[in-house]
Structures are given as structure tokens and as C-alpha cells.
N, C-alpha and C. Protein backbone atom coordinates (compact mmCIF):
# COMPACT_ATOMS: atom_id res chain seq x y z
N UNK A 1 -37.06 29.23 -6.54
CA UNK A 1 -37.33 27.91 -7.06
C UNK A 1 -37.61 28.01 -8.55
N UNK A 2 -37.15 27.09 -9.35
CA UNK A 2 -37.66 27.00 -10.55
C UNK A 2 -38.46 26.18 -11.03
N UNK A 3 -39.11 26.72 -11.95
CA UNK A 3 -40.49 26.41 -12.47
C UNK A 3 -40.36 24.91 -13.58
N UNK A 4 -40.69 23.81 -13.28
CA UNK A 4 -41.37 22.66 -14.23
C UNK A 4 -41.79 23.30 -15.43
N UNK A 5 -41.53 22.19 -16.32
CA UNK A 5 -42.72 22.50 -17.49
C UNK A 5 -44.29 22.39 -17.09
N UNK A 6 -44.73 21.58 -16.61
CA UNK A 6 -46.04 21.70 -15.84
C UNK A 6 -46.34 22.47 -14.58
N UNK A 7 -45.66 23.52 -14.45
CA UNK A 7 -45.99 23.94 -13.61
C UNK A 7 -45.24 24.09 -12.22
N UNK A 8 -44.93 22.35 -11.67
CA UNK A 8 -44.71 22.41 -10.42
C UNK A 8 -43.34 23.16 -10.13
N UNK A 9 -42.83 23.83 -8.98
CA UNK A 9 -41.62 24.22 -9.14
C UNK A 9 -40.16 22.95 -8.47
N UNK A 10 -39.07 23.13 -9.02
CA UNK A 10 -38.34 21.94 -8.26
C UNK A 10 -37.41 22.52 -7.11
N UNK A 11 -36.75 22.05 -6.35
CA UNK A 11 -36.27 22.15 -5.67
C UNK A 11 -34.82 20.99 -5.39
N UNK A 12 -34.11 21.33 -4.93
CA UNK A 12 -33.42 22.72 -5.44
C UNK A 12 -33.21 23.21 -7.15
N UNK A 13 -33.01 24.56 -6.74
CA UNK A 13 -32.98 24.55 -8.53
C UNK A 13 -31.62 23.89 -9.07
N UNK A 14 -31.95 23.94 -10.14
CA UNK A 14 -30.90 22.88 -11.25
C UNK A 14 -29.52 23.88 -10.97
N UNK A 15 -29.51 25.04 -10.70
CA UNK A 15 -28.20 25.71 -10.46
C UNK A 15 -27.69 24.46 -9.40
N UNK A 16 -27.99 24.73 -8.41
CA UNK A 16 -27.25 23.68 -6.87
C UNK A 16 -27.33 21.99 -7.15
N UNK A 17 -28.15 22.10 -8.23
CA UNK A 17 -27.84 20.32 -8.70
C UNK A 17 -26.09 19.72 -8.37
N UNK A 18 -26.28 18.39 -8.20
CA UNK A 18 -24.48 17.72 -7.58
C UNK A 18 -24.31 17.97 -9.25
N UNK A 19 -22.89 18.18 -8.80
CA UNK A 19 -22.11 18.42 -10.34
C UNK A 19 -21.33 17.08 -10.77
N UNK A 20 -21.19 16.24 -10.21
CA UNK A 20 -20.71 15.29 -10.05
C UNK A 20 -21.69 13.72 -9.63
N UNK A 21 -22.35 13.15 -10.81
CA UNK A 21 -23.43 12.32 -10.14
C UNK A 21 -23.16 11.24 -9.45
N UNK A 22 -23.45 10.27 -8.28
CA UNK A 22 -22.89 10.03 -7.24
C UNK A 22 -22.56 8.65 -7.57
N UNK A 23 -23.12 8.20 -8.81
CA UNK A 23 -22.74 6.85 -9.02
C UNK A 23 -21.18 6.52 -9.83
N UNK A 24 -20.72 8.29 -10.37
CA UNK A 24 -19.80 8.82 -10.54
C UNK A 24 -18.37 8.29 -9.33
N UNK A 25 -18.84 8.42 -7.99
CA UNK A 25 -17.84 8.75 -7.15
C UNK A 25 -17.38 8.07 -6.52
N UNK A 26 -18.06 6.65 -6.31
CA UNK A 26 -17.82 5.51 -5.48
C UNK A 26 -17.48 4.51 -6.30
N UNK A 27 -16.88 4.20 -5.32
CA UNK A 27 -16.06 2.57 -6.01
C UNK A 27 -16.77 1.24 -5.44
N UNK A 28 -16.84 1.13 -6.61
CA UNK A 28 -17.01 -0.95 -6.44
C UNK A 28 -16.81 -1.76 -5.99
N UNK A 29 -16.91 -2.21 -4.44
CA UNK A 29 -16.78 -2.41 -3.39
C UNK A 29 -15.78 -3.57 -3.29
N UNK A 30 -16.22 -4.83 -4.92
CA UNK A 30 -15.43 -5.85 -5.35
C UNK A 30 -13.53 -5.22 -5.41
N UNK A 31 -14.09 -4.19 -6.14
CA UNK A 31 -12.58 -3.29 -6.02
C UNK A 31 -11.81 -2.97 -5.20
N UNK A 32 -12.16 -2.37 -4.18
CA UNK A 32 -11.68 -2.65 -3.01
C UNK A 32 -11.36 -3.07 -2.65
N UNK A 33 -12.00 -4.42 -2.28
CA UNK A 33 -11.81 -5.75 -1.46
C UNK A 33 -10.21 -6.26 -2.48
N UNK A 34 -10.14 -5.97 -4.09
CA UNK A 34 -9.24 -6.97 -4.53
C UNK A 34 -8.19 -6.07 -4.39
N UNK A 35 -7.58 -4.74 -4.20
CA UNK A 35 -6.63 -3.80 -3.85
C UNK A 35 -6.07 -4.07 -2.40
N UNK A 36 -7.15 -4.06 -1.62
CA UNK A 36 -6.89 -4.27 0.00
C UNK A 36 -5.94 -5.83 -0.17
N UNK A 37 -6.34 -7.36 -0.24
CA UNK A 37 -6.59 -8.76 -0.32
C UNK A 37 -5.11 -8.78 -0.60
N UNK A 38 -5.40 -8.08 -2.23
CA UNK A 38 -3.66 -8.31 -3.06
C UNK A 38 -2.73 -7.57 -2.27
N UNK A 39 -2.74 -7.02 -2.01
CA UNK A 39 -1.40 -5.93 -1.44
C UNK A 39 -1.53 -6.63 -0.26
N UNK A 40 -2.55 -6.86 0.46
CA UNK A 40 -2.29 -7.41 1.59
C UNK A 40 -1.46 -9.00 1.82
N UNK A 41 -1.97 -10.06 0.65
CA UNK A 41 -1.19 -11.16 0.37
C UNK A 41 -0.17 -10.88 0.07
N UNK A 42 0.53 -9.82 -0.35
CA UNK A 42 1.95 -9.76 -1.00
C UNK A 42 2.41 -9.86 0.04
N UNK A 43 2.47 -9.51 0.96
CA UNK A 43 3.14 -9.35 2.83
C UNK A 43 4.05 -10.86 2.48
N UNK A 44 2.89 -12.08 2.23
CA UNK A 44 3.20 -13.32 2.59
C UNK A 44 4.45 -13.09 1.60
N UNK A 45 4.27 -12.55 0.34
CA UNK A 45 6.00 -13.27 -1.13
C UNK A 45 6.78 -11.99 -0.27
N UNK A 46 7.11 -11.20 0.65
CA UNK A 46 7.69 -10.11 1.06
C UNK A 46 8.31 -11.14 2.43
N UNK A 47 7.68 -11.47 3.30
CA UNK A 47 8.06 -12.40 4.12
C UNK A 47 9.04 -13.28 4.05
N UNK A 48 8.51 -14.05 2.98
CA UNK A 48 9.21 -15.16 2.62
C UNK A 48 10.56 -14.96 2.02
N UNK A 49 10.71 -13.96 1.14
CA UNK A 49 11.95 -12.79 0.35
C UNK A 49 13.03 -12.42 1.78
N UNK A 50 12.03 -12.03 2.71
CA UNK A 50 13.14 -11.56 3.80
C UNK A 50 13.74 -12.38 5.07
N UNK A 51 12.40 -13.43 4.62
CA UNK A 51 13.24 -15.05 5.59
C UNK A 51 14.87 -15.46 4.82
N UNK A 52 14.50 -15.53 3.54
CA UNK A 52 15.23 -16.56 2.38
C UNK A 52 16.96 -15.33 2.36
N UNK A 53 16.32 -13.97 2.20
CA UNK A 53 17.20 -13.14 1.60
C UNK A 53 18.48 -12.18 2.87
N UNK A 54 18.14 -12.23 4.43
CA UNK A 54 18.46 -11.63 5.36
C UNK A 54 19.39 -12.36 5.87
N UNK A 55 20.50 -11.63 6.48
CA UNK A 55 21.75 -12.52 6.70
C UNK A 55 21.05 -13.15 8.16
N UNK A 56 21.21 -13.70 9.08
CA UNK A 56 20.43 -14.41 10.00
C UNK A 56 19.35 -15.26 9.44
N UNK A 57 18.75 -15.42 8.66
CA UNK A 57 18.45 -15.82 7.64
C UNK A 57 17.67 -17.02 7.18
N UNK A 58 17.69 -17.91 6.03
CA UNK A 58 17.63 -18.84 5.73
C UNK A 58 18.83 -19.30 5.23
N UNK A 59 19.97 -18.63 4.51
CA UNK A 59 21.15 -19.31 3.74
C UNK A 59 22.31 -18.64 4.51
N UNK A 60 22.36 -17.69 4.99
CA UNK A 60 23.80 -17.43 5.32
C UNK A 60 23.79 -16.37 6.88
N UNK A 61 24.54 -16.16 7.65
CA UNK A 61 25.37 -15.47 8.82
C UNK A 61 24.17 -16.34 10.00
N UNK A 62 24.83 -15.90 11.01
CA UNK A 62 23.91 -16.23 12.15
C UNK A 62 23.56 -14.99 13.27
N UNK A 63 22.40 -15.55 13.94
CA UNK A 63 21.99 -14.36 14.95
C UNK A 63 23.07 -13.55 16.08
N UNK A 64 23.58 -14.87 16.33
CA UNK A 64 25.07 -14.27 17.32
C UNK A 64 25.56 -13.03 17.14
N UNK A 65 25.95 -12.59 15.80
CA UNK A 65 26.66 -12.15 15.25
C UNK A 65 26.00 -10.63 15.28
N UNK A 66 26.24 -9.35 16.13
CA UNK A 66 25.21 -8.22 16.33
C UNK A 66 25.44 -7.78 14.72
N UNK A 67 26.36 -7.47 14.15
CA UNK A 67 26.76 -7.05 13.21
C UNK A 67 25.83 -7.56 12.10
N UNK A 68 24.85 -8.55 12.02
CA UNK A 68 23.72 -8.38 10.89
C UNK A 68 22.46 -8.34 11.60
N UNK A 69 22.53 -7.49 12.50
CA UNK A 69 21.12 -7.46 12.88
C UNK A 69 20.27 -5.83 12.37
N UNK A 70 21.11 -5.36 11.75
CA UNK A 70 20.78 -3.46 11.12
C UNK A 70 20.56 -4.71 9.51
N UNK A 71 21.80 -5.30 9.18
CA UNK A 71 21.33 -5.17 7.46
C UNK A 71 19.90 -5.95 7.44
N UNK A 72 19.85 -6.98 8.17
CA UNK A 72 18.58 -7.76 8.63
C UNK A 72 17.25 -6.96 8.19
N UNK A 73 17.45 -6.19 8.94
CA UNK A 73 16.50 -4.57 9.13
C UNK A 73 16.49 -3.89 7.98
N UNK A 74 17.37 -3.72 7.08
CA UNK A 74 17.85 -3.45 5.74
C UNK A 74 16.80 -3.83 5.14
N UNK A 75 17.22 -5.29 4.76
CA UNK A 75 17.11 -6.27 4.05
C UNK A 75 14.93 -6.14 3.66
N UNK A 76 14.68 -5.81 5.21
CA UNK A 76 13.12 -5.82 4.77
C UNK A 76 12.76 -4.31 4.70
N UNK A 77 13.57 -3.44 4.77
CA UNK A 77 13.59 -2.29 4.02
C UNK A 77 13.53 -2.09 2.55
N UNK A 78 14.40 -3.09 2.25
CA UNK A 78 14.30 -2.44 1.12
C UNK A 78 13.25 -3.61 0.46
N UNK A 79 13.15 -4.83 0.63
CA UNK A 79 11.78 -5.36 0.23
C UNK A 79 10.58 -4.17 0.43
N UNK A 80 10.23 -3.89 1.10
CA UNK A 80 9.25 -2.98 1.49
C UNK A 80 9.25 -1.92 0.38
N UNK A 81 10.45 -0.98 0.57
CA UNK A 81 10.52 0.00 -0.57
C UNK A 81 10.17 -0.68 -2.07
N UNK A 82 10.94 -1.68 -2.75
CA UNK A 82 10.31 -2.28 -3.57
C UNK A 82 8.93 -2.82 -4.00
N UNK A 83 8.24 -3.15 -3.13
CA UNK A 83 7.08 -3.34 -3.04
C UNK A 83 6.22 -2.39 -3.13
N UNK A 84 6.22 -1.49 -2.42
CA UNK A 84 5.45 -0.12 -2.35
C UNK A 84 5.82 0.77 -3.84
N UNK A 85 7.24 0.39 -4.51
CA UNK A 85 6.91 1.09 -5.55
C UNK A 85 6.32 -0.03 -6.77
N UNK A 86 6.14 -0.81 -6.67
CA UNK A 86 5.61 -1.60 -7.31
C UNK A 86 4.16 -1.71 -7.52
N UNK A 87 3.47 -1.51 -5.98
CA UNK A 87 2.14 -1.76 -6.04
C UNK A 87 1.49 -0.06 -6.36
N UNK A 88 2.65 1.10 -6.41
CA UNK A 88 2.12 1.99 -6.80
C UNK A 88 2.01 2.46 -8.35
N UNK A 89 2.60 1.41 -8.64
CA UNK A 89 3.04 1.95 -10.37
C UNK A 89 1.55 1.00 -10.76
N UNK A 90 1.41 0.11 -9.88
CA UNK A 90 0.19 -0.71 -10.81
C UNK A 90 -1.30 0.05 -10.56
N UNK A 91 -1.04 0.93 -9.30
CA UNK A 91 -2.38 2.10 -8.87
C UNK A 91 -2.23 3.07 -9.89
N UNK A 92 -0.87 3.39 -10.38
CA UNK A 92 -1.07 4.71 -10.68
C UNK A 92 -1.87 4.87 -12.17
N UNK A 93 -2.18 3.84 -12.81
CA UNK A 93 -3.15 4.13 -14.04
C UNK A 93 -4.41 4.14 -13.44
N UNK A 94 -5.17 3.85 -12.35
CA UNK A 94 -6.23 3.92 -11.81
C UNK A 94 -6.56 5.35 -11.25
N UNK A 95 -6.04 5.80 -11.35
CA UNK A 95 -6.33 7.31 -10.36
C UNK A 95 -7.48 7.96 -11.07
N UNK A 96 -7.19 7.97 -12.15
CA UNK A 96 -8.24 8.62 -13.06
C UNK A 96 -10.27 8.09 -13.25
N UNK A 97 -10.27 6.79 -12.94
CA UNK A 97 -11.29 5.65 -12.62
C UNK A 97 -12.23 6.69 -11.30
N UNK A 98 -13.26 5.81 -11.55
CA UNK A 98 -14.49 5.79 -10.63
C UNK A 98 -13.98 5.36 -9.32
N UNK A 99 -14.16 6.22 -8.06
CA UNK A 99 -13.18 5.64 -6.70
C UNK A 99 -12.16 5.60 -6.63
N UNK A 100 -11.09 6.61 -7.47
CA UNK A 100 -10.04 6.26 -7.26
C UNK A 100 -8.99 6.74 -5.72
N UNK A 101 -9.30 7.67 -4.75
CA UNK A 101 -9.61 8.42 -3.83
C UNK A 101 -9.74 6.65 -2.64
N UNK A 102 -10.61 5.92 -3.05
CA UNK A 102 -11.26 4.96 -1.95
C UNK A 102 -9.90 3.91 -2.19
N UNK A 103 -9.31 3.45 -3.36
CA UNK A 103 -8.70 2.58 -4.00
C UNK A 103 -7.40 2.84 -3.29
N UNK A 104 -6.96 3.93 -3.30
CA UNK A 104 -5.86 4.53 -3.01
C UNK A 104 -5.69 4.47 -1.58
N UNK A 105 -6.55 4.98 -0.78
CA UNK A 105 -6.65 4.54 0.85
C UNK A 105 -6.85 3.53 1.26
N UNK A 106 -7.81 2.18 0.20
CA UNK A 106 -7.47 0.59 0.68
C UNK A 106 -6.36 0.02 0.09
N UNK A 107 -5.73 0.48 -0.53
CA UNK A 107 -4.32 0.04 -0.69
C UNK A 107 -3.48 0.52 -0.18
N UNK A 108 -3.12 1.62 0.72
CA UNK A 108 -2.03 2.07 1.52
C UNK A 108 -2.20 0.96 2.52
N UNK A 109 -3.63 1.25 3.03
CA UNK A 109 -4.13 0.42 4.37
C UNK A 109 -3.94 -1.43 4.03
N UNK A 110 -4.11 -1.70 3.26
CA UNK A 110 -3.43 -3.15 2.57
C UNK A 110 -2.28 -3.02 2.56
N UNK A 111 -1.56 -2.31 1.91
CA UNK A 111 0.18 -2.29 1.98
C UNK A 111 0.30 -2.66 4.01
N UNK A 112 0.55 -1.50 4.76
CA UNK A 112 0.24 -1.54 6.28
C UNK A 112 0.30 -2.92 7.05
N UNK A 113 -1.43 -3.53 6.12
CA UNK A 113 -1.17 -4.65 6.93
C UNK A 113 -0.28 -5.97 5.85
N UNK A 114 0.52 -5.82 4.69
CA UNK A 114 0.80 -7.01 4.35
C UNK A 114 2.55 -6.50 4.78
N UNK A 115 2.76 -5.23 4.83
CA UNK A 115 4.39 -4.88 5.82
C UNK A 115 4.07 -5.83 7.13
N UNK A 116 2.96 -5.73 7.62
CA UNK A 116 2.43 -6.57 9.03
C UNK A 116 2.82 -7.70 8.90
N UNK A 117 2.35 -8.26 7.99
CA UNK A 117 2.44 -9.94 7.59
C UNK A 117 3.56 -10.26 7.57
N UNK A 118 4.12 -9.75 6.40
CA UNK A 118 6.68 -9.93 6.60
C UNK A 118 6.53 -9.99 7.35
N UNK A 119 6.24 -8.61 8.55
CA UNK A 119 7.06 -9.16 9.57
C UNK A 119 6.73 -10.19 10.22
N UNK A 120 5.69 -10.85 10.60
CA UNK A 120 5.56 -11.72 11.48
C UNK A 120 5.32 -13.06 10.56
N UNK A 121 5.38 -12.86 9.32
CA UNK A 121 5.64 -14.53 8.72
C UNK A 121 6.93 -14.53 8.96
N UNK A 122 7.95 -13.37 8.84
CA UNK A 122 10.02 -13.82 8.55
C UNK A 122 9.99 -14.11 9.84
N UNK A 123 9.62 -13.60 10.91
CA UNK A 123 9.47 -14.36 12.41
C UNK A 123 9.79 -15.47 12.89
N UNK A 124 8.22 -15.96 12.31
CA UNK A 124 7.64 -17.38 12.36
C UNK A 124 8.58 -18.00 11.83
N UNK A 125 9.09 -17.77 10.26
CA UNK A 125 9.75 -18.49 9.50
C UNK A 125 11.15 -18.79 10.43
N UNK A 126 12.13 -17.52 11.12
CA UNK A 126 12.64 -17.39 11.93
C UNK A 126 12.72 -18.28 12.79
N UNK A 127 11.63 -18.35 13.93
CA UNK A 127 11.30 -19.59 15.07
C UNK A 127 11.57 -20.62 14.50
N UNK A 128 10.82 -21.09 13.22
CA UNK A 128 10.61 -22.46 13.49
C UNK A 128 11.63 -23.08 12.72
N UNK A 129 12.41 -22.32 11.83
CA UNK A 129 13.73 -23.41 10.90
C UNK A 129 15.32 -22.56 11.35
N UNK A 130 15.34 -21.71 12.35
CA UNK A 130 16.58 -20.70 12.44
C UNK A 130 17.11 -21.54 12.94
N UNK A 131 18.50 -20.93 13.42
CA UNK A 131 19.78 -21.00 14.40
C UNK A 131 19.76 -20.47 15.27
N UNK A 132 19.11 -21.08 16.45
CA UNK A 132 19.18 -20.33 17.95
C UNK A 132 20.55 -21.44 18.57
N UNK A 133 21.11 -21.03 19.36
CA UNK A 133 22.34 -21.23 20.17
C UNK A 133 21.01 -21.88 20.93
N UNK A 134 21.91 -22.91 21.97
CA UNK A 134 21.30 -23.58 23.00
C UNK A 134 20.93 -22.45 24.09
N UNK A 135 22.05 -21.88 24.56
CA UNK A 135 22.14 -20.71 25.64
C UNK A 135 22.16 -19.24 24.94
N UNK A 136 21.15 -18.83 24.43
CA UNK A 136 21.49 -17.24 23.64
C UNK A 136 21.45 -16.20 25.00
N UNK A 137 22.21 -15.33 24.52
CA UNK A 137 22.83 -14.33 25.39
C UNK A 137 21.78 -13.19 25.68
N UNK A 138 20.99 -13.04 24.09
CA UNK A 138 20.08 -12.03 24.44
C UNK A 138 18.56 -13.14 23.51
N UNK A 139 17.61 -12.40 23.95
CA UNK A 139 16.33 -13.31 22.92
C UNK A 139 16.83 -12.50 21.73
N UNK A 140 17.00 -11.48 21.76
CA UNK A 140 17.42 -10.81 20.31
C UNK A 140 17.83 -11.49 19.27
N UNK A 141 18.81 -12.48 19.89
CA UNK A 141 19.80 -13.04 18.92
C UNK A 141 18.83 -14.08 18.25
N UNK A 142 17.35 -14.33 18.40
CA UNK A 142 16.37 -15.18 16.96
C UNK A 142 16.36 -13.85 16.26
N UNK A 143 15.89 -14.72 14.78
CA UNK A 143 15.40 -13.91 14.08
C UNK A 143 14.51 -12.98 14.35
N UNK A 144 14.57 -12.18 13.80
CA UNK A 144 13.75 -10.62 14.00
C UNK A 144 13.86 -8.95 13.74
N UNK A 145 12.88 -8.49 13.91
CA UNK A 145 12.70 -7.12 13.45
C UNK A 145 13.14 -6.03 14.72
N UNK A 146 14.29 -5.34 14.53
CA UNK A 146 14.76 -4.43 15.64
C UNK A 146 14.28 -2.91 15.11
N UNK A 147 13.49 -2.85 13.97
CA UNK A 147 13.74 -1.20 13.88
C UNK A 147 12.00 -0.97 13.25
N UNK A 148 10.99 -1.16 14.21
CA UNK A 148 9.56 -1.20 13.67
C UNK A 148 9.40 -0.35 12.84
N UNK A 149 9.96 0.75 12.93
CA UNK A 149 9.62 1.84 11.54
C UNK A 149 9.60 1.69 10.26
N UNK A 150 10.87 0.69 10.11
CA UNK A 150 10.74 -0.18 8.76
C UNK A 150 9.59 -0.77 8.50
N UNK A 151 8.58 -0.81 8.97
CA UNK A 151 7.21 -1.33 8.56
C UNK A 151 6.48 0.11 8.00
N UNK A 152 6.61 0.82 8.28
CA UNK A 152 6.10 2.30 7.41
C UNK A 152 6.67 2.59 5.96
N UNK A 153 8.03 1.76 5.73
CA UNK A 153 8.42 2.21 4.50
C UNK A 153 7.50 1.62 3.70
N UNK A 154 6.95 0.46 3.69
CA UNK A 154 5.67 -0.22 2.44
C UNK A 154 4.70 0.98 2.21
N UNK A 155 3.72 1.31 3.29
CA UNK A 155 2.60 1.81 2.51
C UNK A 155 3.38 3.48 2.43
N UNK A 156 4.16 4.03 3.07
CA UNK A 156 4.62 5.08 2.73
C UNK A 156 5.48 5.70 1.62
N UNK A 157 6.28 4.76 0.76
CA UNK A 157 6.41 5.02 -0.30
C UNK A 157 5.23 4.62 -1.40
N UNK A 158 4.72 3.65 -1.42
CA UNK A 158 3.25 3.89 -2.29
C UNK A 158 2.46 5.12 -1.72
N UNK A 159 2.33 5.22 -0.90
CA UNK A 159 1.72 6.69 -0.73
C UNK A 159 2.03 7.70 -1.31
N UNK A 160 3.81 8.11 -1.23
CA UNK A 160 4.38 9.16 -1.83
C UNK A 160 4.41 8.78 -3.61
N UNK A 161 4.50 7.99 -3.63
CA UNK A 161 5.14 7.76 -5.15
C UNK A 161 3.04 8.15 -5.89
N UNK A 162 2.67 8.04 -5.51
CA UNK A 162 1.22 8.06 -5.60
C UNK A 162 0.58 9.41 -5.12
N UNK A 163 0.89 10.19 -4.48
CA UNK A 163 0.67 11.63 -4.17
C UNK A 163 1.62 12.56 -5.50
N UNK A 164 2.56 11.80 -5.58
CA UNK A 164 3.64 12.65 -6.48
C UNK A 164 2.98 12.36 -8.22
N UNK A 165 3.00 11.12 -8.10
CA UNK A 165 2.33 11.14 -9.74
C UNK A 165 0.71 12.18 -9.61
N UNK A 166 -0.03 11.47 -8.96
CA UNK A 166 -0.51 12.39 -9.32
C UNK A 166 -1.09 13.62 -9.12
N UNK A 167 0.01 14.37 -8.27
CA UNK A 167 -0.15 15.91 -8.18
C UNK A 167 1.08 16.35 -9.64
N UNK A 168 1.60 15.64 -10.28
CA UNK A 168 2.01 15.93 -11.30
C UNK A 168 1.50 15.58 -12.90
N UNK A 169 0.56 14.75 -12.85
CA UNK A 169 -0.31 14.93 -13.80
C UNK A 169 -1.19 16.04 -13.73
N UNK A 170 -1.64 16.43 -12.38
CA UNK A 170 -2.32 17.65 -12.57
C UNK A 170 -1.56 19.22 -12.79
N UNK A 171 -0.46 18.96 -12.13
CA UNK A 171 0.00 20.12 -13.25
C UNK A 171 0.51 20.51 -14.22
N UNK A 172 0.37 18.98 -14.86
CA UNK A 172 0.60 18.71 -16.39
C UNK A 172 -0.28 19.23 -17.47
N UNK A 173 -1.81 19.19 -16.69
CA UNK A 173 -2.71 18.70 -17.65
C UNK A 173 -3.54 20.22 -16.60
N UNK A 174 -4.59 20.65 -18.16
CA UNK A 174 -5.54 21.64 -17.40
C UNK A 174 -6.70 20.84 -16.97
N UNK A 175 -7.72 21.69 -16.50
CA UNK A 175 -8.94 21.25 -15.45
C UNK A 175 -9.47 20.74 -16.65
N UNK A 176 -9.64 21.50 -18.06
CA UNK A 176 -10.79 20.70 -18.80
C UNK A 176 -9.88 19.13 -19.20
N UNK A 177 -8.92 18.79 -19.50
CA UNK A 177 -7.69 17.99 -20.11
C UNK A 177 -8.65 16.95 -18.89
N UNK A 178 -8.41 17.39 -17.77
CA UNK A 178 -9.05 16.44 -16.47
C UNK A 178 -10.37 15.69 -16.82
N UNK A 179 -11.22 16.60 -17.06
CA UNK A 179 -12.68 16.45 -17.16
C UNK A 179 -12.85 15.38 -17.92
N UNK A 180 -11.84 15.95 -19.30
CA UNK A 180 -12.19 15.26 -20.30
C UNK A 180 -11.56 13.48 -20.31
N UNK A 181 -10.22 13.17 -19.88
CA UNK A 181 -9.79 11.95 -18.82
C UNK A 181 -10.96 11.53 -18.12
N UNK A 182 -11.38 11.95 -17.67
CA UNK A 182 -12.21 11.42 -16.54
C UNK A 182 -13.77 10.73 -16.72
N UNK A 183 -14.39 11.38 -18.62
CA UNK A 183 -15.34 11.00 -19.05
C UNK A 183 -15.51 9.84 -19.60
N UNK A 184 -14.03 9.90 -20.41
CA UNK A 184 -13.55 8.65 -20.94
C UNK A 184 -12.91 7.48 -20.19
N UNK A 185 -13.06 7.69 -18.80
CA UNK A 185 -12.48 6.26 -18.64
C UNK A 185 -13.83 6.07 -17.50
């Protein structure tokens, strides 16, 4: 134990002191909430993109037709991919920030659920203004999502595009280059 100026000794000694002080490490809970909220509302302009933009659609082909039911699937593919690199380019100056670790996991988990939202707003949107045949052959033939995995491409390319930046700033930059980033912001 080491010794006080008066005497008393402290515990633990200042060697095992946190190196990192804790008000340092957590994020701002407001922060959170507006990473999770936003990414999660985007679902709704992603939805609406893949009601308006998908052949079955709002403007053009119909459900009958098996032959647009993959680009369909496409179509909120690649919304998704767009999105996810979008909402990662706007994370990726944050990494360096207080919480950035917490920020990063409520925004995958926001991405997740606003891929959630497309799908079941283009749905809805689907049901209630589509082209269903009087007698459809299969329910398939409403609008809809045939390939659920396409809901992983949102938070999974922000994930990657966001693992990749920045495991490449770090081997850009040395540990002190880090430190010193990290004081200043």
C-alpha cells in the first residue's frame, strides 16, 4: 500500500489506478437514444423507396408475373446496402468520441430494426394500394419479401464498413497518434 502525505496509506495503490477514467467511457445516453431513433426512422424513407421503386410495386410490373419477385428482393437490397453505407459514413467520424463502442452497437441494432420497418411498411404499403388479382394463384403473388436475409444486408454492411474503417485507422496511426485523437476530441 502506499503511503498519503498524512500518513494514511491508500488503497489500491496509484499503480492499479483505472487508466482510463470512467466518465471517459460511457456515452450519453441522449446519444444513443438519437443513433438508435434515426437509423431506426430511416426504415420508414427505405420502405417507402421500396414500395415506390420495386417492380410489383407502386409504378410499374405486377405480382402475377414470378419473374419480378427476386428483383423485388433486389430492389430492397440494395436500398438496404445503401443505407447501411450511408449511416456508416455518418458513424464513422464518431468512433474516436466518448462511447463510441455503445454508439456503434445502438446503431447496428437501429439499422436491424429500421431493415424491420421496410419491410413491413413496403407490405402494408403493398396491401393496401397494390394489384391483387381477384383469384391469386399463390398469396405470394401480393406484395412482399421472399428472401428474409435481405434484411441483414442494412445493419451488416454498416457493421462491416465500420469494423473496416476503423481497424484501418488503427493501422494507420500508432497507439500514442490514438491517445493523442482521443484527448482532443
Amino acid at each position: 500500500m502506499s503511503q498519503r502525505p498524512n500518513g494514511a496509506s491508500q488503497y489500491p495503490p496509484a499503480a492499479y489506478a483505472q487508466a482510463v477514467p470512467a466518465d471517459l467511457t460511457a456515452a450519453p445516453p441522449a446519444s444513443l437514444i438519437k443513433w438508435f431513433s434515426l437509423t431506426a426512422v430511416a426504415g420508414v424513407v427505405v420502405g417507402g423507396l421500396w414500395w415506390m421503386l420495386a417492380p410489383s410495386g407502386a409504378f410499374y410490373g405486377s405480382g402475377e408475373d414470378v419473374s419480378t419477385w427476386l428483383p423485388r428482393d433486389l430492389v430492397l437490397a440494395g436500398l438496404g446496402l445503401v443505407a447501411g453505407i450511408v449511416t456508416a459514413f455518418l458513424l464513422l467520424p464518431q468512433r474516436r468520441r466518448t462511447g463510441a463502442a455503445f454508439k456503434v452497437l445502438v446503431t447496428v441494432i437501429g439499422c436491424a430494426v429500421g431493415s424491420i420497418i421496410a419491410w413491413q411498411l413496403g407490405t402494408l404499403a403493398g396491401a393496401l394500394w397494390g394489384h391483387t388479382p381477384a383469384h391469386p394463384a399463390s398469396d405470394s403473388i401480393a406484395f412482399s419479401l421472399r428472401t428474409y436475409s435481405v434484411l441483414a444486408i442494412w445493419p451488416g454492411s454498416c457493421a462491416l464498413i465500420l469494423f473496416i474503417g476503423t481497424l484501418g485507422s488503427l493501422l494507420r496511426s500508432s497507439p500514442e497518434d490514438e491517445r493523442n485523437a482521443a484527448a482532443h476530441s
